[in-house]
Protein backbone atom coordinates (compact mmCIF):
# COMPACT_ATOMS: atom_id res chain seq x y z
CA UNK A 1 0.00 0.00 0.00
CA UNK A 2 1.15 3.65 -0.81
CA UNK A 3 1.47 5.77 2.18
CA UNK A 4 2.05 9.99 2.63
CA UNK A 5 4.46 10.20 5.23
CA UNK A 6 4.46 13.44 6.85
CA UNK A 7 8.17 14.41 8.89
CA UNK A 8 8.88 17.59 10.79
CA UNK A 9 11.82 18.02 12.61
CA UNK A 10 12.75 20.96 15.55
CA UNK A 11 15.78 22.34 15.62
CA UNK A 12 17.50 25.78 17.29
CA UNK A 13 17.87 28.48 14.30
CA UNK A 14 15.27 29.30 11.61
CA UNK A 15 15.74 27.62 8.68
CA UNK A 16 17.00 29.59 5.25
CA UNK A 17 15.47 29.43 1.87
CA UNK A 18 17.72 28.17 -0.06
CA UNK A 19 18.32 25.01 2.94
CA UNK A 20 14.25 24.68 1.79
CA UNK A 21 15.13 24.22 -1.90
CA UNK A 22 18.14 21.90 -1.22
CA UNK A 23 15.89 19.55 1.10
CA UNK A 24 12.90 19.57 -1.97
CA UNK A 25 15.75 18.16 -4.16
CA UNK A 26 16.51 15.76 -2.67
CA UNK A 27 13.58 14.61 -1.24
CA UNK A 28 12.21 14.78 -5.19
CA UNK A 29 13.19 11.39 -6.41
CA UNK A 30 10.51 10.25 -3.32
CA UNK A 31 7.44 11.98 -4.77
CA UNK A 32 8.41 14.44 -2.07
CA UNK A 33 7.64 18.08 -0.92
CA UNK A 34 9.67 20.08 1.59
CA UNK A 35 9.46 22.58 4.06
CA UNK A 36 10.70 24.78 7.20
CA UNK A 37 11.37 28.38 5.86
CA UNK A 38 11.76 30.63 8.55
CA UNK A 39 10.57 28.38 10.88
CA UNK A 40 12.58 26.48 13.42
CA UNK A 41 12.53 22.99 11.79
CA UNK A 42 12.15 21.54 8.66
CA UNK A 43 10.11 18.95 7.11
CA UNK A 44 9.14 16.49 4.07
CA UNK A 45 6.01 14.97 2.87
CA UNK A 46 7.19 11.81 0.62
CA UNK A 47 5.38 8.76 -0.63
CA UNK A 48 6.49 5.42 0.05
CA UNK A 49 5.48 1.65 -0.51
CA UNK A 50 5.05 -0.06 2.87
CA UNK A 51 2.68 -2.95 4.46
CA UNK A 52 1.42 -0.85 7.30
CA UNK A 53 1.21 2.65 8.76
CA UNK A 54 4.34 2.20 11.12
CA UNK A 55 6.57 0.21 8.67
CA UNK A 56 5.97 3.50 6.37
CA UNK A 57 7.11 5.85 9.08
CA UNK A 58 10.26 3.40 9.70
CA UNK A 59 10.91 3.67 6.16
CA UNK A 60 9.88 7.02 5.62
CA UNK A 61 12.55 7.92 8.82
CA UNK A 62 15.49 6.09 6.89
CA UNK A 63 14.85 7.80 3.37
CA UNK A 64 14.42 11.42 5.04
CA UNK A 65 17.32 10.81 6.70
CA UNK A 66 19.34 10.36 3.93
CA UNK A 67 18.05 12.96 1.69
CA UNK A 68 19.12 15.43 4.93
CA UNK A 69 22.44 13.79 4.83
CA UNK A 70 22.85 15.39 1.22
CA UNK A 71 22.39 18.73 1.84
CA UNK A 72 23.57 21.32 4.18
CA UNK A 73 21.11 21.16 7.13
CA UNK A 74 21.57 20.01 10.56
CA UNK A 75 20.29 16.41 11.56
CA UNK A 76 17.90 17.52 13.88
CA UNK A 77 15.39 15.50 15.19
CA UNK A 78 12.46 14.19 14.13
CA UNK A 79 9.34 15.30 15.92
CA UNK A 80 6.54 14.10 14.51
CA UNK A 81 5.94 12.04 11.85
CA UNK A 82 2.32 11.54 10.56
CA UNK A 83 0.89 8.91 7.74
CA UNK A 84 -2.57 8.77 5.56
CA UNK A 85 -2.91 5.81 3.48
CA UNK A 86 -3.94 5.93 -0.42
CA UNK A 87 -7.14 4.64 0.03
CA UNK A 88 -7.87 6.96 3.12
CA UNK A 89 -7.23 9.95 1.03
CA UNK A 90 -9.69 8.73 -1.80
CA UNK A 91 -11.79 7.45 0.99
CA UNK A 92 -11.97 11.43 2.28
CA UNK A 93 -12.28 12.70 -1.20
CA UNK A 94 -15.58 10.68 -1.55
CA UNK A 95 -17.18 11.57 1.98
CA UNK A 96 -16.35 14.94 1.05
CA UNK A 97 -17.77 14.89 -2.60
CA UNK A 98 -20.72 12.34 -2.15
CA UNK A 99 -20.98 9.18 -4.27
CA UNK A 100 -20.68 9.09 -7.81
């Protein structure tokens, strides 16, 4: 099943803009979006392949981790980290727009 795995990290200095676009690179390849500018932390939303909701967020934790290791941020650590499933998404989208 294809999870969204949502990671925010806190850390102790705002991050910069350009630390934003180097973290959306390389979080990219993982159907990823990034975030943290001017905020004290940064984060990723990435998509990954995974049997359950916590072996996603294990995953999730290693490829994030990796990606950071590739650009110039500090490894701070992860705070939360939040999951919806593919078919809860569509699930949502259906409640929301009725039945077809």
């Amino acid at each position: 099943m294809r999870y969204s795995v949502s990671l925010q990290t806190e850390g102790d200095r705002e991050v910069t803009l350009d630390e934003v676009v180097e973290l959306a690179d390389a979080v990219a390849g993982l159907g990823g979006i990034a975030s943290g500018y001017g905020t004290f932390g940064y984060g990723a939303q990435i998509i990954v392949e995974a049997p359950d909701s916590d072996t996603a967020v294990d995953i999730a934790l290693a490829q994030f981790a990796e990606a950071v290791a590739t650009t110039s941020l500090p490894a701070w650590p992860v705070a939360t980290a939040e999951t919806i499933a593919e078919d809860e998404d569509y699930a949502d989208l259906e409640d929301e727009q009725g039945p077809a």
